[in-house]
C-alpha atoms as a PDB file:
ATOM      1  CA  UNK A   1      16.504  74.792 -13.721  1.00  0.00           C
ATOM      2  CA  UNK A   2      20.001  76.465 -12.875  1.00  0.00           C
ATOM      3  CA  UNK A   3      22.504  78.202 -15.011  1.00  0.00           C
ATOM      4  CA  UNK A   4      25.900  77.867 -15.016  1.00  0.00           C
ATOM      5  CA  UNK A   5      28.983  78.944 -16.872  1.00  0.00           C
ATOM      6  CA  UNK A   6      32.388  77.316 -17.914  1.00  0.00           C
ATOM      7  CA  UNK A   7      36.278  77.770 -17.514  1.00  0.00           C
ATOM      8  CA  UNK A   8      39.207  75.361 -19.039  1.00  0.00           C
ATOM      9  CA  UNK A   9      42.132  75.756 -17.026  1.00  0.00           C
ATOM     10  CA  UNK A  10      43.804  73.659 -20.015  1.00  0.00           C
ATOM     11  CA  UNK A  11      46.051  75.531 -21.836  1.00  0.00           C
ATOM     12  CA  UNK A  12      45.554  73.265 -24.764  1.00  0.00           C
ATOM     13  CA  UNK A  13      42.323  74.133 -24.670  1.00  0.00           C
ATOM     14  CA  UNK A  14      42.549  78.202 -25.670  1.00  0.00           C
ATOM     15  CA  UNK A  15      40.817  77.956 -28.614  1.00  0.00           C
ATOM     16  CA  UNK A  16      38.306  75.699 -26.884  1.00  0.00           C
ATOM     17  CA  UNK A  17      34.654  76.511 -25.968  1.00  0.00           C
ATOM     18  CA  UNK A  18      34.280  78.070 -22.868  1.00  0.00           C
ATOM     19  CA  UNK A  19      33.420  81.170 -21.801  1.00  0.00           C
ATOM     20  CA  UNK A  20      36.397  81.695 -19.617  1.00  0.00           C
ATOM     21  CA  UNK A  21      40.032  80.269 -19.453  1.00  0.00           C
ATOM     22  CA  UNK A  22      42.793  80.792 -17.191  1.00  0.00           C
ATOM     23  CA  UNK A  23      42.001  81.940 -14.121  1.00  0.00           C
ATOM     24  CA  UNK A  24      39.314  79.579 -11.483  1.00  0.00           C
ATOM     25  CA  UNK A  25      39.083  82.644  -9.146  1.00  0.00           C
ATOM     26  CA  UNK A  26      38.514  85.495 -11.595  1.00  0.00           C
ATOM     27  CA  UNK A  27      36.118  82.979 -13.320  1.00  0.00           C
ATOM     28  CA  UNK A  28      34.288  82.721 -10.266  1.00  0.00           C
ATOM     29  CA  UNK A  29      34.352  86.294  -8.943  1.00  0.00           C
ATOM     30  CA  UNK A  30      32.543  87.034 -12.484  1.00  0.00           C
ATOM     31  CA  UNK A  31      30.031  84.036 -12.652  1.00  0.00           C
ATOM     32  CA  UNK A  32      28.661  85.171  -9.063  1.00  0.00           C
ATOM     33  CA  UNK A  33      28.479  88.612  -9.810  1.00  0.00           C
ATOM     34  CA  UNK A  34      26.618  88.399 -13.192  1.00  0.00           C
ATOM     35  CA  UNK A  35      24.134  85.902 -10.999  1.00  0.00           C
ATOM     36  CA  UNK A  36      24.992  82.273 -12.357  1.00  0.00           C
ATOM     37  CA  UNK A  37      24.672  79.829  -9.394  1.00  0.00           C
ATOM     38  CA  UNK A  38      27.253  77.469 -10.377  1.00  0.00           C
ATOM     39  CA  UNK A  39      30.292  76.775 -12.401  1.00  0.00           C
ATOM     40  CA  UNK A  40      31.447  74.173 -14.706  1.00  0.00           C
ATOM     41  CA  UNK A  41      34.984  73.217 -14.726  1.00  0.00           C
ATOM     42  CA  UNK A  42      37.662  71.707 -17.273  1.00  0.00           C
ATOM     43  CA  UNK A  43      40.154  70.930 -15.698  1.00  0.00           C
ATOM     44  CA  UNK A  44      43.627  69.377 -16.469  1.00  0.00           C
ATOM     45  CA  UNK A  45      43.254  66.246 -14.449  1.00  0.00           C
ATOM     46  CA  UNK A  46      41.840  65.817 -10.597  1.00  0.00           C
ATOM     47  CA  UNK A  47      44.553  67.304  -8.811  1.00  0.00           C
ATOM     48  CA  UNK A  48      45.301  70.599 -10.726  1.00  0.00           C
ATOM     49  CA  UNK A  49      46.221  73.743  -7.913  1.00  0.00           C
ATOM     50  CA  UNK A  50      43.077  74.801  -6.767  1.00  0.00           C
ATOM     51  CA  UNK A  51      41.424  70.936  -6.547  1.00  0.00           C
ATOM     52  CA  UNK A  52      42.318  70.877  -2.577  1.00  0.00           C
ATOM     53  CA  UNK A  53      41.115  74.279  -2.027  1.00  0.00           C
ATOM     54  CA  UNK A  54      37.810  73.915  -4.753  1.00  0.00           C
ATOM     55  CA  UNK A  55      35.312  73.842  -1.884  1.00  0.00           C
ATOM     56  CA  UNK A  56      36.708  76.583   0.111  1.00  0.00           C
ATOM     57  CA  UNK A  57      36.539  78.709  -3.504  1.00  0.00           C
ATOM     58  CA  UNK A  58      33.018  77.101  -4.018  1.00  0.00           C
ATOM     59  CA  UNK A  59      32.073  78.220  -0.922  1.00  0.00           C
ATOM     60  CA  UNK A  60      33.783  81.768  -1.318  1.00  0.00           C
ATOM     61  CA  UNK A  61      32.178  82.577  -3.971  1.00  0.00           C
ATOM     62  CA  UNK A  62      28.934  81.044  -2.992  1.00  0.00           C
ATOM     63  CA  UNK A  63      28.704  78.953  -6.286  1.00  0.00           C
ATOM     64  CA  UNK A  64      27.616  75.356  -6.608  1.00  0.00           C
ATOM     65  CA  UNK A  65      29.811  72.905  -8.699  1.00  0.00           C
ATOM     66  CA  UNK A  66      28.021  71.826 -11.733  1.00  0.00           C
ATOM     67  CA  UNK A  67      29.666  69.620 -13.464  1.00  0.00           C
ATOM     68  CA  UNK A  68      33.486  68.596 -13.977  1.00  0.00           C
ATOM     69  CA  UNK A  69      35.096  67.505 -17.859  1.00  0.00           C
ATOM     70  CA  UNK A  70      37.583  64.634 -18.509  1.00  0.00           C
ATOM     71  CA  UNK A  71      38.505  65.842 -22.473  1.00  0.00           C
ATOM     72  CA  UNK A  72      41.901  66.695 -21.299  1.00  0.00           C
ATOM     73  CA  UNK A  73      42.611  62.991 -20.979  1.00  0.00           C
ATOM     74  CA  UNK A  74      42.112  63.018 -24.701  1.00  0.00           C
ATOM     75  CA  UNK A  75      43.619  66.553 -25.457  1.00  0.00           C
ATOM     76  CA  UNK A  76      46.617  65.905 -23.844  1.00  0.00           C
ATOM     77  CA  UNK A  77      47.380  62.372 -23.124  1.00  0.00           C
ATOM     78  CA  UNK A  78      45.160  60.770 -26.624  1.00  0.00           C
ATOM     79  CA  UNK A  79      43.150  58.695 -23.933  1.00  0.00           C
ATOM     80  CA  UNK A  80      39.884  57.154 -24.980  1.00  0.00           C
ATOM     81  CA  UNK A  81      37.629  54.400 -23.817  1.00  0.00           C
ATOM     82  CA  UNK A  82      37.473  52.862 -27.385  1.00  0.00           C
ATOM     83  CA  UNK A  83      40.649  52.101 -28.624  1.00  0.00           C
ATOM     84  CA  UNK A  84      42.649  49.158 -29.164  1.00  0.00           C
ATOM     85  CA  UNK A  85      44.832  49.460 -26.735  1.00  0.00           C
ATOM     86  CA  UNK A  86      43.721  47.609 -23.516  1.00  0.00           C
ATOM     87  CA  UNK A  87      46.466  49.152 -21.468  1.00  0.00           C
ATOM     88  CA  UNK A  88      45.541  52.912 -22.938  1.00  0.00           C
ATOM     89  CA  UNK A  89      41.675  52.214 -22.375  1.00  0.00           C
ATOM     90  CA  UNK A  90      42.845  51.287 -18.517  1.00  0.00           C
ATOM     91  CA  UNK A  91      44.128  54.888 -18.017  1.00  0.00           C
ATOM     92  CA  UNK A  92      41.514  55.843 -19.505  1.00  0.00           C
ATOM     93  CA  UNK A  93      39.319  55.030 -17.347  1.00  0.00           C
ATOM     94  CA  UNK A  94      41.534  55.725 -14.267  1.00  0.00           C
ATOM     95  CA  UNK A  95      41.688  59.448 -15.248  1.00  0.00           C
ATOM     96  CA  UNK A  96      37.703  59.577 -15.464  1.00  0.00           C
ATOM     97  CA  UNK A  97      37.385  57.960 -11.990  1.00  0.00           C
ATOM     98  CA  UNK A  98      40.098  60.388 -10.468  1.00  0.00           C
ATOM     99  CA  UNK A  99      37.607  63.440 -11.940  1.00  0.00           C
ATOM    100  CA  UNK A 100      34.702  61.023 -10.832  1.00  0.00           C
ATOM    101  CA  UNK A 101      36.271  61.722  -7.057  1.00  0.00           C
ATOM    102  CA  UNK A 102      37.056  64.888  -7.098  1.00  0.00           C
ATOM    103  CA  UNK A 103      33.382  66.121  -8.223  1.00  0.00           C
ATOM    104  CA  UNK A 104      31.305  63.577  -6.617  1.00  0.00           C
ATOM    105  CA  UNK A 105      33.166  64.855  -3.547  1.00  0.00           C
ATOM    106  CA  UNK A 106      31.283  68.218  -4.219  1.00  0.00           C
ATOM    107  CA  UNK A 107      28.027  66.361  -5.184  1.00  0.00           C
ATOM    108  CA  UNK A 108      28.803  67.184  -9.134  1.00  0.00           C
ATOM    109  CA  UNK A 109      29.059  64.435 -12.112  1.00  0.00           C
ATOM    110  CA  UNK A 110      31.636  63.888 -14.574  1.00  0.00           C
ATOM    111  CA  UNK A 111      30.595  64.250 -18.155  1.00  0.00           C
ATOM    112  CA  UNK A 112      32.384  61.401 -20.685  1.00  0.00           C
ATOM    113  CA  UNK A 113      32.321  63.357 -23.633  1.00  0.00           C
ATOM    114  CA  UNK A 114      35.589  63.191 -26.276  1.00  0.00           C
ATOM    115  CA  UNK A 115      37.183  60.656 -24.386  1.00  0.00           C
ATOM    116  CA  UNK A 116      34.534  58.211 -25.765  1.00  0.00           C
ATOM    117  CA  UNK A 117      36.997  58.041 -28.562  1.00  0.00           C
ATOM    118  CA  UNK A 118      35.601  56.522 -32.071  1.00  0.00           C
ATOM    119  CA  UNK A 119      35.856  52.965 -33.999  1.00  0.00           C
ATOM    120  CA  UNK A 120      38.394  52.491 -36.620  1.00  0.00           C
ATOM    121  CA  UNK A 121      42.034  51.915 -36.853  1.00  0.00           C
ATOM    122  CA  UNK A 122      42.054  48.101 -36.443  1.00  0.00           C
ATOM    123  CA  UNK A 123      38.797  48.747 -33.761  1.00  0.00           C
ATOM    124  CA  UNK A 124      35.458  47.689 -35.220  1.00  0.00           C
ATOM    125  CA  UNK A 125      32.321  49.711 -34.677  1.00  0.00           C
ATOM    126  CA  UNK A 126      30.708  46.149 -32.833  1.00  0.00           C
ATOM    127  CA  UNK A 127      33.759  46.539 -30.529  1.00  0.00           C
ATOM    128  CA  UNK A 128      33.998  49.632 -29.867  1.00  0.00           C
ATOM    129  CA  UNK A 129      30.683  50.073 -28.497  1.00  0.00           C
ATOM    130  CA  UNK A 130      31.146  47.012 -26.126  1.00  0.00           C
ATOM    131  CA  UNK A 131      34.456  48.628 -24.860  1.00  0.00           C
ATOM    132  CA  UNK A 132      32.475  51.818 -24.365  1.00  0.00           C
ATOM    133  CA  UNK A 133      29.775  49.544 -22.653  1.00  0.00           C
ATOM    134  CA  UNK A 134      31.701  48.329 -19.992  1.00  0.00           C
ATOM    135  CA  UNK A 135      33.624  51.363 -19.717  1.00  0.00           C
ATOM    136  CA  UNK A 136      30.273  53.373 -18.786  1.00  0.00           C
ATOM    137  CA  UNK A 137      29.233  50.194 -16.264  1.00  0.00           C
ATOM    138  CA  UNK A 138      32.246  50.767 -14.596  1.00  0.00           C
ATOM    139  CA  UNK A 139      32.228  54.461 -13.768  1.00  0.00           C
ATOM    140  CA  UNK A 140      28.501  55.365 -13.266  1.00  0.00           C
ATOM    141  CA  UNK A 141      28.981  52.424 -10.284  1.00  0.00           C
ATOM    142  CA  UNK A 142      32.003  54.670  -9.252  1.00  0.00           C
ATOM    143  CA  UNK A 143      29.971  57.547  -9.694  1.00  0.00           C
ATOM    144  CA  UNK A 144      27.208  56.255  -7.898  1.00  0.00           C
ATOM    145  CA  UNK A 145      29.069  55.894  -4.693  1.00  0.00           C
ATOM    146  CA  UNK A 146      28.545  59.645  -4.548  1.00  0.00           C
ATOM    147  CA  UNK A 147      25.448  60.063  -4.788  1.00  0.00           C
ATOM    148  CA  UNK A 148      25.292  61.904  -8.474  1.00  0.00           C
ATOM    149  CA  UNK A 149      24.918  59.997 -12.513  1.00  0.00           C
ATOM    150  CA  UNK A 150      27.885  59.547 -14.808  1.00  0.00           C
ATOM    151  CA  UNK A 151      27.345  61.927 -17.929  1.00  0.00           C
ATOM    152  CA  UNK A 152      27.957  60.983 -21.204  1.00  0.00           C
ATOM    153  CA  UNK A 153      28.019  63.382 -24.375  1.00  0.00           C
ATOM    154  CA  UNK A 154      26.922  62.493 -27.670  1.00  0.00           C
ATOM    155  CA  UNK A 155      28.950  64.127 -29.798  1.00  0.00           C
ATOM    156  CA  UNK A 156      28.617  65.847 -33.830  1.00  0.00           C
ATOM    157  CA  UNK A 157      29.648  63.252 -36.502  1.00  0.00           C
ATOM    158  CA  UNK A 158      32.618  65.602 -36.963  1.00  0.00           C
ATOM    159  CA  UNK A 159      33.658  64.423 -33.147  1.00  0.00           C
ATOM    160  CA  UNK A 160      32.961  60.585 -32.546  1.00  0.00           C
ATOM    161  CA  UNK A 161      31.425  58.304 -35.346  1.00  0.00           C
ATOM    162  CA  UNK A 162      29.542  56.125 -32.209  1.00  0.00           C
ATOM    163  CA  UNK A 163      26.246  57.801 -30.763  1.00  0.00           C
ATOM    164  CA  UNK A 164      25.734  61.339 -32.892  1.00  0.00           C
ATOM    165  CA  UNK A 165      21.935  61.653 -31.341  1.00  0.00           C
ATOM    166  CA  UNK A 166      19.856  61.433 -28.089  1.00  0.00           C
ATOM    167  CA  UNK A 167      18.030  58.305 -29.552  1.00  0.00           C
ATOM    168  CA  UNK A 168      20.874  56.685 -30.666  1.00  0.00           C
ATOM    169  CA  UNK A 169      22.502  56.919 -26.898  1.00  0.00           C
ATOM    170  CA  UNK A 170      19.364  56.187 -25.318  1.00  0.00           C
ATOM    171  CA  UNK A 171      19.232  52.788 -27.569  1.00  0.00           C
ATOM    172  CA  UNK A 172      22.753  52.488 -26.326  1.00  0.00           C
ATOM    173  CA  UNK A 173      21.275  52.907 -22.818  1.00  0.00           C
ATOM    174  CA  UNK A 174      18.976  50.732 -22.202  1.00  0.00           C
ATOM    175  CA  UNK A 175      20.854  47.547 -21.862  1.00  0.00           C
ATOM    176  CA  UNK A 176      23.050  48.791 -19.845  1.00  0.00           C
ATOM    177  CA  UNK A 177      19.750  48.598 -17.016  1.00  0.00           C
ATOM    178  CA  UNK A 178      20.712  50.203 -13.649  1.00  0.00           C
ATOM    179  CA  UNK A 179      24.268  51.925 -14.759  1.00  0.00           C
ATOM    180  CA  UNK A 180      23.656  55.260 -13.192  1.00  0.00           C
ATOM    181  CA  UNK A 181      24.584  56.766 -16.525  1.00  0.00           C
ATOM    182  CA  UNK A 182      22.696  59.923 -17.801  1.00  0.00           C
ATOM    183  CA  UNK A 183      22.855  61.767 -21.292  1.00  0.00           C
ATOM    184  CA  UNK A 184      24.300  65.144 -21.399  1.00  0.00           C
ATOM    185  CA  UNK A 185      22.367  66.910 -23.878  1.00  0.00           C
ATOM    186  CA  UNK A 186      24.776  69.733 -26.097  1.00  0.00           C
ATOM    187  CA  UNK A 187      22.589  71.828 -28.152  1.00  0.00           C
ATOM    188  CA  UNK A 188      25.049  72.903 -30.284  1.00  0.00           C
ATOM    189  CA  UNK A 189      25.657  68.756 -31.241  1.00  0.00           C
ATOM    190  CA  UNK A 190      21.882  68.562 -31.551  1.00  0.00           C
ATOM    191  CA  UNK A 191      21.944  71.564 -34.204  1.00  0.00           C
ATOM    192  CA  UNK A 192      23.831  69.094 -36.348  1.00  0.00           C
ATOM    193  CA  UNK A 193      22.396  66.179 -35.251  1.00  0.00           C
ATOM    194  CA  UNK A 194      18.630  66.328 -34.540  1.00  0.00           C
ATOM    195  CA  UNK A 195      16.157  66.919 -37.017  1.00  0.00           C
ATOM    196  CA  UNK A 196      14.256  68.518 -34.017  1.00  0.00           C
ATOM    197  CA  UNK A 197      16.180  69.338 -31.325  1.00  0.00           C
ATOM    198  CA  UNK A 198      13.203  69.909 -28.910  1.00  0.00           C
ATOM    199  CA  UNK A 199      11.327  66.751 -30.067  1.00  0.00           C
ATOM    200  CA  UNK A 200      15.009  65.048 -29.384  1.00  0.00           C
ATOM    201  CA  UNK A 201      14.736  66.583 -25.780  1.00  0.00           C
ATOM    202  CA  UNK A 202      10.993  65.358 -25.090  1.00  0.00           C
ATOM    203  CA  UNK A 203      11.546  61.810 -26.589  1.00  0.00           C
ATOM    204  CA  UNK A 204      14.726  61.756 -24.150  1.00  0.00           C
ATOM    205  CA  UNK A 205      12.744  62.594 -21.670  1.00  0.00           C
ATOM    206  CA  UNK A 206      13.895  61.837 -17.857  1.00  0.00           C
ATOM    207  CA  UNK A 207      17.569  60.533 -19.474  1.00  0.00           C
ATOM    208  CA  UNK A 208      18.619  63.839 -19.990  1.00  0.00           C
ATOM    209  CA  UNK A 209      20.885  64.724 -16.715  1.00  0.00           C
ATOM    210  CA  UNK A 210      22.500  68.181 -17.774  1.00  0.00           C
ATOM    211  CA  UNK A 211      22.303  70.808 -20.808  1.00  0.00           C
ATOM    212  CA  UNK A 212      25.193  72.365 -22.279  1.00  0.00           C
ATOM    213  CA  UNK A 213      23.411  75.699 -22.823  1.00  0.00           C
ATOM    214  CA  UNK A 214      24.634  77.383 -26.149  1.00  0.00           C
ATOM    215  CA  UNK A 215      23.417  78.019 -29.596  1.00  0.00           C
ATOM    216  CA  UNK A 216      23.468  76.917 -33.167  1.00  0.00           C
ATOM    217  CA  UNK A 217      27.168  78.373 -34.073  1.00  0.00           C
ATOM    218  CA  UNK A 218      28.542  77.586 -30.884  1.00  0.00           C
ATOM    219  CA  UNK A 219      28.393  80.981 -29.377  1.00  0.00           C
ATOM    220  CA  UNK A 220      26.458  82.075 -26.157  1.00  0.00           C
ATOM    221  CA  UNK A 221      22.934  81.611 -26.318  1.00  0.00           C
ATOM    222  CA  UNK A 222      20.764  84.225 -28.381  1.00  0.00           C
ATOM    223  CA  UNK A 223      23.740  84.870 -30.757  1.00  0.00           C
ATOM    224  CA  UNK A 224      22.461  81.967 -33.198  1.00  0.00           C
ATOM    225  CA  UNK A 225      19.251  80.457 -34.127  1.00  0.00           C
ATOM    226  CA  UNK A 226      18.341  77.843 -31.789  1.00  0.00           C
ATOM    227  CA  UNK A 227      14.593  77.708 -30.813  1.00  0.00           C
ATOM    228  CA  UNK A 228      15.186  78.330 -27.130  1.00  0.00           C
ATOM    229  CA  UNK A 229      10.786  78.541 -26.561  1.00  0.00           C
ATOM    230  CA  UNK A 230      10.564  75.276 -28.343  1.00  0.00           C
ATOM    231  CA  UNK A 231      13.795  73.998 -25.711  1.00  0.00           C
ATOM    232  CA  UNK A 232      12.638  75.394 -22.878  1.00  0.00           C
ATOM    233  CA  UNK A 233       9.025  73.688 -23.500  1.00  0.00           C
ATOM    234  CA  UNK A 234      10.406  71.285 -23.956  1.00  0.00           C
ATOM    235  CA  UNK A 235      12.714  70.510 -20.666  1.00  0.00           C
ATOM    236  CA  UNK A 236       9.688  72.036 -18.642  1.00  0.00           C
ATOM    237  CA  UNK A 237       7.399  69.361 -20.203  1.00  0.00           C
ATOM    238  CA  UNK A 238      10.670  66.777 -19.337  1.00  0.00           C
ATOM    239  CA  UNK A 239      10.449  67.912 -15.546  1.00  0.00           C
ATOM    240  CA  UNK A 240      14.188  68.665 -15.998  1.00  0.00           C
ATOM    241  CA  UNK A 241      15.692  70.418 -13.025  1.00  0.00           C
ATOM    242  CA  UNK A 242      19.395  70.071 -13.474  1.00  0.00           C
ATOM    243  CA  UNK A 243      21.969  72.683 -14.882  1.00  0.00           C
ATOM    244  CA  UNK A 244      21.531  74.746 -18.406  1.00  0.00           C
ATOM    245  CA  UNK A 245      26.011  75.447 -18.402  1.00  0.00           C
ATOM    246  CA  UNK A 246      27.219  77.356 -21.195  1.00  0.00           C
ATOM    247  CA  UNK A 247      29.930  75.771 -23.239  1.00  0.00           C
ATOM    248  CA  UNK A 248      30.547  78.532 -25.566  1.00  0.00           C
ATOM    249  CA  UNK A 249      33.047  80.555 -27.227  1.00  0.00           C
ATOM    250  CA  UNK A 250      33.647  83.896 -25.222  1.00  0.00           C
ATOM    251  CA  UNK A 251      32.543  85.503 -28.422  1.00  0.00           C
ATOM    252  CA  UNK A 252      32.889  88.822 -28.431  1.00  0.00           C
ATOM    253  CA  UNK A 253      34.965  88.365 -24.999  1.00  0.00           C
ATOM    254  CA  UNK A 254      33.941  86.228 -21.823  1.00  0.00           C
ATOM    255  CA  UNK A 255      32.024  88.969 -19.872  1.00  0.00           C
ATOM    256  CA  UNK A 256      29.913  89.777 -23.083  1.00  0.00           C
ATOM    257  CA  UNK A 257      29.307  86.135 -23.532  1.00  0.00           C
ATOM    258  CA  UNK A 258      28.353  85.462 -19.583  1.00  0.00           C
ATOM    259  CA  UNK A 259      25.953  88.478 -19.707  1.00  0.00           C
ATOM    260  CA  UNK A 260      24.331  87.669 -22.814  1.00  0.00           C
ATOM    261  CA  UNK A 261      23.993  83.833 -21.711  1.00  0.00           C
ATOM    262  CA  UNK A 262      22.701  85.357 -18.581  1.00  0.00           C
ATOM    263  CA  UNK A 263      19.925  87.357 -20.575  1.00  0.00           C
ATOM    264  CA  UNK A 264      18.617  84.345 -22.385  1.00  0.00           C
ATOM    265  CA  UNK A 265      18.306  82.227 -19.609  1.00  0.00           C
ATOM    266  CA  UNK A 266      16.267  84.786 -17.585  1.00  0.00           C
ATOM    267  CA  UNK A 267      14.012  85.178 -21.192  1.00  0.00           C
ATOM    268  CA  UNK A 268      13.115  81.599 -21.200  1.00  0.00           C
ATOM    269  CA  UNK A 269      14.106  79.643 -17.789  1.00  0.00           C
ATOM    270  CA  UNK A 270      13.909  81.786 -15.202  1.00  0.00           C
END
């Protein structure tokens, strides 16, 4: 298993959680030196300033990409893959293939995670999920061109009122057969969510395709109560081998919150 940290370089986003914001390059200089191996990115669409440049910095900085997030179609243009709107789900889905490129050209997935959008407002739940259906057949066959899954996120019930829990998305799942579509597995959603978020991770089982790595209250991991033994049993039992990325707040600041992420991976995954 790897570890890996995140940076929004959405200004919307400030408040958001991820341990850094702003800067790619000072975010990188201080995931390598702490001794992450890759980086998670949030970026404002696929061609922010540093996207030509990204594997030059990557390569700088010795750091893999681990994955790359699309909720900035939703933060700042209200783009989802649910709504009524057949012209608005279209752009949708053209943003998510644009990140889809510019990862997959670095041999990273795309995680689907807000922009899955919600039923209501004239969009019923059986409709919804059909939209989001062919939306996710669509881009984990883009994604697949490149050689990595799709992600998608199930969101808290405060988030999304489709697929709240790993069962529920890997019900969603199985129809879709060969879609190249794998779940990302947030433990701070699962706090909420999951009766037992370690069972959830075992039942899951080879589905799961990346971690967000935090804990209960949404700070860095070993600041709440998660059960990181009973996780990290868990994902060994799962044969999981993909990234554990922290998407937390930088609580008390982002260098505290890499070093103490750092710590608790080492305790239980390294």
């Amino acid at each position: 298993m790897r570890s890996s940290l995140t940076v929004s370089l959405v200004p919307e986003a400030a408040a958001g959680p991820f341990v850094f914001h702003g800067s790619l390059v000072d975010a990188m200089r201080s995931t390598r030196e702490i001794g992450f191996r890759g980086i998670e990115i949030f970026p404002p669409d696929a061609h922010f300033a540093e996207a030509a440049d990204l594997g030059r910095l990557l390569a700088d900085h010795n750091l893999e990409l681990a994955a790359m997030g699309t909720g900035a179609g939703w933060l700042r243009q209200q783009l989802t893959l649910t709504g009524g709107d057949a012209h608005i789900r279209r752009r949708a889905i053209d943003f998510i293939r644009g990140i889809i490129d510019l990862a997959g050209s670095h041999k990273a997935p795309a995680i689907v995670g807000s922009m899955q959008g919600r039923h209501g407002s004239g969009v019923d739940v059986e409709t919804a999920h059909r939209h989001l259906a062919e939306a996710l057949i669509e881009l984990g066959a883009h994604a697949k061109a490149y050689g990595v899954p799709l992600l998608y996120e199930p969101l808290n019930r405060y988030e999304t009122n489709l697929f709240t829990t790993l069962a529920a998305t890997s019900k969603m799942l199985e129809p879709l057969g060969d879609a190249n579509v794998k779940i990302l597995a947030d433990l701070f959603h699962m706090n909420i969510e999951e009766a037992d978020p370690a069972t959830a991770l075992r039942d899951a089982g080879d589905r799961v395709g990346h971690v967000h790595f935090v804990d209960s209250n949404r700070r860095p991991a070993g600041m709440g109560h998660t059960d990181f033994a009973g996780i990290a049993a868990a994902l060994k039992a799962g044969d999981y081998c993909g990234w554990l990325s922290a998407e937390a707040f930088p609580y008390p600041d982002s260098l505290s919150a890499a070093k103490r992420t750092f710590d608790t991976f080492r305790r239980y995954f390294s």
